[in-house]
C-alpha atoms as a PDB file:
ATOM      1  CA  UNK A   1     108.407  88.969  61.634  1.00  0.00           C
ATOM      2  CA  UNK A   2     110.406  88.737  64.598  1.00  0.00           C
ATOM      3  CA  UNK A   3     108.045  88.764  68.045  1.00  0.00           C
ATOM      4  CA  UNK A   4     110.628  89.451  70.298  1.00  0.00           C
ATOM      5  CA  UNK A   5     112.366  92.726  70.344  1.00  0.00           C
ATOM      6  CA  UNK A   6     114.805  94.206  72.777  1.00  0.00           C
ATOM      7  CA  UNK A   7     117.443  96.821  72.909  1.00  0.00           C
ATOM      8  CA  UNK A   8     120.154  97.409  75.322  1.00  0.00           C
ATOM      9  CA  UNK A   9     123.024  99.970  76.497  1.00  0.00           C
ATOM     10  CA  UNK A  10     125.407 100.517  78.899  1.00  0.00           C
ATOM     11  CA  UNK A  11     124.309 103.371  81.686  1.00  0.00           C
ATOM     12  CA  UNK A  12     126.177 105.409  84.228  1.00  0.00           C
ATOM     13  CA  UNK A  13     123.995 104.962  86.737  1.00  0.00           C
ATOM     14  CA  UNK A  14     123.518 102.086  89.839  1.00  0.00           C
ATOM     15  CA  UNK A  15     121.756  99.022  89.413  1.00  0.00           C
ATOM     16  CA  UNK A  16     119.162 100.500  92.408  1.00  0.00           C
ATOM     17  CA  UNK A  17     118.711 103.884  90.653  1.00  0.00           C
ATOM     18  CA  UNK A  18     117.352 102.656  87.346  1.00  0.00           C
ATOM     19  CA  UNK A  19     115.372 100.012  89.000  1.00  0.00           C
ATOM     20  CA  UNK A  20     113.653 102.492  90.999  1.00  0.00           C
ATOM     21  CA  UNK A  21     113.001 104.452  88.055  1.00  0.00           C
ATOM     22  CA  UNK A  22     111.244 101.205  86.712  1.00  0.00           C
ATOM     23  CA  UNK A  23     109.439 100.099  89.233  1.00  0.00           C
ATOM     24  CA  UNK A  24     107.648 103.474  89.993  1.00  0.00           C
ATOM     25  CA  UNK A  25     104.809 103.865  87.499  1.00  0.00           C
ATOM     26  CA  UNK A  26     104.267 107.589  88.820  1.00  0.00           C
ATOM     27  CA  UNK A  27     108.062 107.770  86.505  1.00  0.00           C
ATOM     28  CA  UNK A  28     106.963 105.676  83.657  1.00  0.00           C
ATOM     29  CA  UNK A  29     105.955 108.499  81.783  1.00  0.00           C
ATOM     30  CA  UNK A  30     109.002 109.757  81.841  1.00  0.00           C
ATOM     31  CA  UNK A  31     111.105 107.928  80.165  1.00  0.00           C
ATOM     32  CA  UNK A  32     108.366 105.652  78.169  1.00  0.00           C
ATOM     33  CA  UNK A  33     110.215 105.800  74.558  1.00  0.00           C
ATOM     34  CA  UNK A  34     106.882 104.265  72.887  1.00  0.00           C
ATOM     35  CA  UNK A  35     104.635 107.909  73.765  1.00  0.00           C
ATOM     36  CA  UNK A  36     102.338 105.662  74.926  1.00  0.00           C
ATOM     37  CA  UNK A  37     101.729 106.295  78.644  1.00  0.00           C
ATOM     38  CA  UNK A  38     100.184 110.000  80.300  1.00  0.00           C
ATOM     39  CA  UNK A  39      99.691 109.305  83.915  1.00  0.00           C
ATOM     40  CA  UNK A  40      99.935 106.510  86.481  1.00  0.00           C
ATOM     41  CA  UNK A  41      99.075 107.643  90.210  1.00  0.00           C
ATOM     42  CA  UNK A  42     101.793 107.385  92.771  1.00  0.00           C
ATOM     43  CA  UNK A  43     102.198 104.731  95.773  1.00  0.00           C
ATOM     44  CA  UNK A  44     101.992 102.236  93.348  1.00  0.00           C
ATOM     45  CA  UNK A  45     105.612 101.028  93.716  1.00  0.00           C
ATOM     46  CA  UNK A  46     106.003  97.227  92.467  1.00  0.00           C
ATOM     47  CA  UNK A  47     107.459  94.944  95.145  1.00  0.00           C
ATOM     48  CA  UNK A  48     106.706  91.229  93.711  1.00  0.00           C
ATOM     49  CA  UNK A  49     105.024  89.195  91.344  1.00  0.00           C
ATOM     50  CA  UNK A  50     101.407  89.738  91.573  1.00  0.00           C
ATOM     51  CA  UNK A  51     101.313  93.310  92.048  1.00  0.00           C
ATOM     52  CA  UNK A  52      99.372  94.942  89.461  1.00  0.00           C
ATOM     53  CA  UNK A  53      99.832  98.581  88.940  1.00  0.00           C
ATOM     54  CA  UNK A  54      97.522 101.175  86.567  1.00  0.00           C
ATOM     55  CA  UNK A  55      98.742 103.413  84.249  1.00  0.00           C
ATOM     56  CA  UNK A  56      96.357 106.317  81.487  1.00  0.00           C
ATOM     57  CA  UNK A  57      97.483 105.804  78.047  1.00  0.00           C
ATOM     58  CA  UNK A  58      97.593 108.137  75.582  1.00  0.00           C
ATOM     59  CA  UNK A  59      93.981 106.680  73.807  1.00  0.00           C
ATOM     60  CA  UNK A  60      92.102 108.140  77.471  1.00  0.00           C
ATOM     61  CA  UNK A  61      91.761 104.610  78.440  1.00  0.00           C
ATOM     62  CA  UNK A  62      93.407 102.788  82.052  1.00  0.00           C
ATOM     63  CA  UNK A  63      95.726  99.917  81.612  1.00  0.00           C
ATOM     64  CA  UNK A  64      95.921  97.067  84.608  1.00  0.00           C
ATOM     65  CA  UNK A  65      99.345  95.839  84.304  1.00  0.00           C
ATOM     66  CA  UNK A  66     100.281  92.807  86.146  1.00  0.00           C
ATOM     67  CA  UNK A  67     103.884  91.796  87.274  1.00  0.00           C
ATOM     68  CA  UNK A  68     104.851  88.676  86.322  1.00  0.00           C
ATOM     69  CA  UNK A  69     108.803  88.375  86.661  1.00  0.00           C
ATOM     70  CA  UNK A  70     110.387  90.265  89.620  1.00  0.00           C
ATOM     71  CA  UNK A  71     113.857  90.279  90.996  1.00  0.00           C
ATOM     72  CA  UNK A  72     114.359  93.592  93.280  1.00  0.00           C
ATOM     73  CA  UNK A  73     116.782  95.832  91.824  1.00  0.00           C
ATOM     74  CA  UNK A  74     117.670  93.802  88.669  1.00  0.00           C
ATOM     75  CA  UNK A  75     114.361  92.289  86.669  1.00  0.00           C
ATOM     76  CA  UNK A  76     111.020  93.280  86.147  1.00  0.00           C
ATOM     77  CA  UNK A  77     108.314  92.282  83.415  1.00  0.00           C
ATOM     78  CA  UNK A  78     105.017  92.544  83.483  1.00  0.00           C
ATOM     79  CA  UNK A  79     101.295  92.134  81.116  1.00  0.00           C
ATOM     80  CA  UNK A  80      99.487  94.697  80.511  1.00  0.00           C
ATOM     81  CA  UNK A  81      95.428  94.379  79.941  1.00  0.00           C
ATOM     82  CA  UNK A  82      92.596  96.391  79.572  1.00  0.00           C
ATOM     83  CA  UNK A  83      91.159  96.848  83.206  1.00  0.00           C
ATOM     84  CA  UNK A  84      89.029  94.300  84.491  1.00  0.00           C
ATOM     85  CA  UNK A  85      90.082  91.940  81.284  1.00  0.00           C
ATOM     86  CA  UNK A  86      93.252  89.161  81.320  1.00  0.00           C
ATOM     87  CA  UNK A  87      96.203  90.027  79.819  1.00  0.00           C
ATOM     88  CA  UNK A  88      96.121  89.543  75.792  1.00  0.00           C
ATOM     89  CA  UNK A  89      99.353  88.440  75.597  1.00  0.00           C
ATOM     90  CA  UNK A  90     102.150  90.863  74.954  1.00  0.00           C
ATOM     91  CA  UNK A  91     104.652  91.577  77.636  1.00  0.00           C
ATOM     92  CA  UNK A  92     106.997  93.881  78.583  1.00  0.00           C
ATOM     93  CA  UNK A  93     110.984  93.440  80.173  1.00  0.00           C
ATOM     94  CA  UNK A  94     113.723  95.232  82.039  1.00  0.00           C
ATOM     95  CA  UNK A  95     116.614  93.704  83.271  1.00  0.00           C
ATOM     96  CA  UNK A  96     119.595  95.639  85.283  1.00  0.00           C
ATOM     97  CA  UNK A  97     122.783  93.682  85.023  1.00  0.00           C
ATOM     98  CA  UNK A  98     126.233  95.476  87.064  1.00  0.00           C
ATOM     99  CA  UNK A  99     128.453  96.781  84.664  1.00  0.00           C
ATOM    100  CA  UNK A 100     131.344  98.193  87.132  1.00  0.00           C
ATOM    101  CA  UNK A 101     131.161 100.294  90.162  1.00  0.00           C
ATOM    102  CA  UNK A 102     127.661 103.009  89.219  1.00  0.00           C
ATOM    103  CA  UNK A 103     127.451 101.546  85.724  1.00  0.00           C
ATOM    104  CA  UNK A 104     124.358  99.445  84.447  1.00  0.00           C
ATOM    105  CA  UNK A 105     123.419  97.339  81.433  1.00  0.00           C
ATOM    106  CA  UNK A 106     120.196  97.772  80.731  1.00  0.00           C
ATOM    107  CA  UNK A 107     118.072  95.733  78.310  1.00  0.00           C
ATOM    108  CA  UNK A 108     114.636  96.289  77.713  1.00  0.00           C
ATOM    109  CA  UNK A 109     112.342  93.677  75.518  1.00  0.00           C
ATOM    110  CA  UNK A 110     108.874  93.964  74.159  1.00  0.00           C
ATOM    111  CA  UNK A 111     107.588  90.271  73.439  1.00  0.00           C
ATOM    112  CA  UNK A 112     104.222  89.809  71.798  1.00  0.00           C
ATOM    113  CA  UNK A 113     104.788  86.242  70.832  1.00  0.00           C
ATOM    114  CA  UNK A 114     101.511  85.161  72.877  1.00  0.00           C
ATOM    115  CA  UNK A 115      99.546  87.723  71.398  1.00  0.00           C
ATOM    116  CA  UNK A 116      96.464  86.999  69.216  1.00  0.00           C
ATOM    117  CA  UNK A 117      94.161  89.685  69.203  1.00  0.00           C
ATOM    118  CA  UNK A 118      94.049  91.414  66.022  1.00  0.00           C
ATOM    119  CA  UNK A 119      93.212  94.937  67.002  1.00  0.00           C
ATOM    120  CA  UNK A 120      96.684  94.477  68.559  1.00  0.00           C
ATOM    121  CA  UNK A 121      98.560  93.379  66.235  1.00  0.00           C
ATOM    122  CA  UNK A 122      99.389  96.426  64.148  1.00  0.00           C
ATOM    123  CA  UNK A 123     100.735  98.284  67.602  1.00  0.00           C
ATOM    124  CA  UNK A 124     102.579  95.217  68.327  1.00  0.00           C
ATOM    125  CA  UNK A 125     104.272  94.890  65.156  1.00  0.00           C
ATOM    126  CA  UNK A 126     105.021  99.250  65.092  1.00  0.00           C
ATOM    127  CA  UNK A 127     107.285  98.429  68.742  1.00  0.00           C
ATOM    128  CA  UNK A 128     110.459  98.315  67.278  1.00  0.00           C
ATOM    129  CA  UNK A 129     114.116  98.098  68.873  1.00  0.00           C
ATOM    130  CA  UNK A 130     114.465 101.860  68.659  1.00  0.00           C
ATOM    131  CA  UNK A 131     111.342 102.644  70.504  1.00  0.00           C
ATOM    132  CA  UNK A 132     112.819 100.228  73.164  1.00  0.00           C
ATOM    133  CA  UNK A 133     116.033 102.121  73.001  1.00  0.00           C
ATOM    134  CA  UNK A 134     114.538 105.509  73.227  1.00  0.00           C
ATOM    135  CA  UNK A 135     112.984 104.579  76.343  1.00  0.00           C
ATOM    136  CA  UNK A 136     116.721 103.788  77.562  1.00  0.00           C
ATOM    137  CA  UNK A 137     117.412 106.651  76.503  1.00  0.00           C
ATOM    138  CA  UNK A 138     115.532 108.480  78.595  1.00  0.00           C
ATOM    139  CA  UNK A 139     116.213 106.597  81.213  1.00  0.00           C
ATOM    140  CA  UNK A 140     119.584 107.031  81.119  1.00  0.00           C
ATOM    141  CA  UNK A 141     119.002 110.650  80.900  1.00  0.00           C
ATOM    142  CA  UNK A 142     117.135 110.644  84.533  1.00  0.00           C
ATOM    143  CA  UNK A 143     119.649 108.310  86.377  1.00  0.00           C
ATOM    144  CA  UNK A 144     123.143 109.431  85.018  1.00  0.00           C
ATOM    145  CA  UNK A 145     124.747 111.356  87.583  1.00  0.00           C
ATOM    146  CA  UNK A 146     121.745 110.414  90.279  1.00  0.00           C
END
């Protein structure tokens, strides 16, 4: 089984716009294609790696997520964990690439090839690439036309 998954489309939207999007965890729940996320507080805005941002997930329980790639306005990737716990593993990708004057490509990857907990596994292995492209989707839905 493949442990690296990603999806990607062309969007009418800015690099910026989408990025934003991203980067706000208050918006994550808007376009998360997975149904995994409910809530994550605003002012929480990622700015670099090392920021570490919380978001509610759909199970009640808080997930610390810590940035671990970062490239303003075109990359972002971060590990999530249970809070107070290191990351188990599995981490999650967005990169912006221009695609013309207020067009994007946007490719999103899910890559659980460092994870080893078990209890995790079956979650893991459910992430496929149309989850991942349902979440562009959705974002593409917010930031066309923005």
């Amino acid at each position: 089984m493949d442990r690296i998954v990603s999806a990607s489309r062309e969007i009418a939207a800015a690099p910026e716009v989408i990025f934003e999007l991203i980067a706000d965890p208050a918006q994550q729940p808007r376009w998360d294609g997975n149904d995994n996320l409910t809530e994550a507080a605003g002012g929480q805005r990622m700015h670099a790696v090392g920021d570490v941002f919380r978001t509610l997930i759909y199970t009640g329980d808080y997930r610390e997520n810590h940035i671990v790639e970062f490239e303003e306005g075109r990359r972002i990737a971060w590990l999530p964990s249970e809070e107070g716990k290191q990351p188990p593993g599995h981490l999650w990708r967005w990169e912006i690439e221009p695609a013309g004057p207020g067009r994007s490509k946007v490719t999103h990857t899910y890559d659980w090839t460092q994870l080893t907990e078990e209890k995790r596994l079956v979650r893991a292995r459910a992430t496929t690439a149309d989850k991942l492209a349902a979440s562009i989707e959705r974002l593409a839905a917010l930031s066309e036309g923005a």
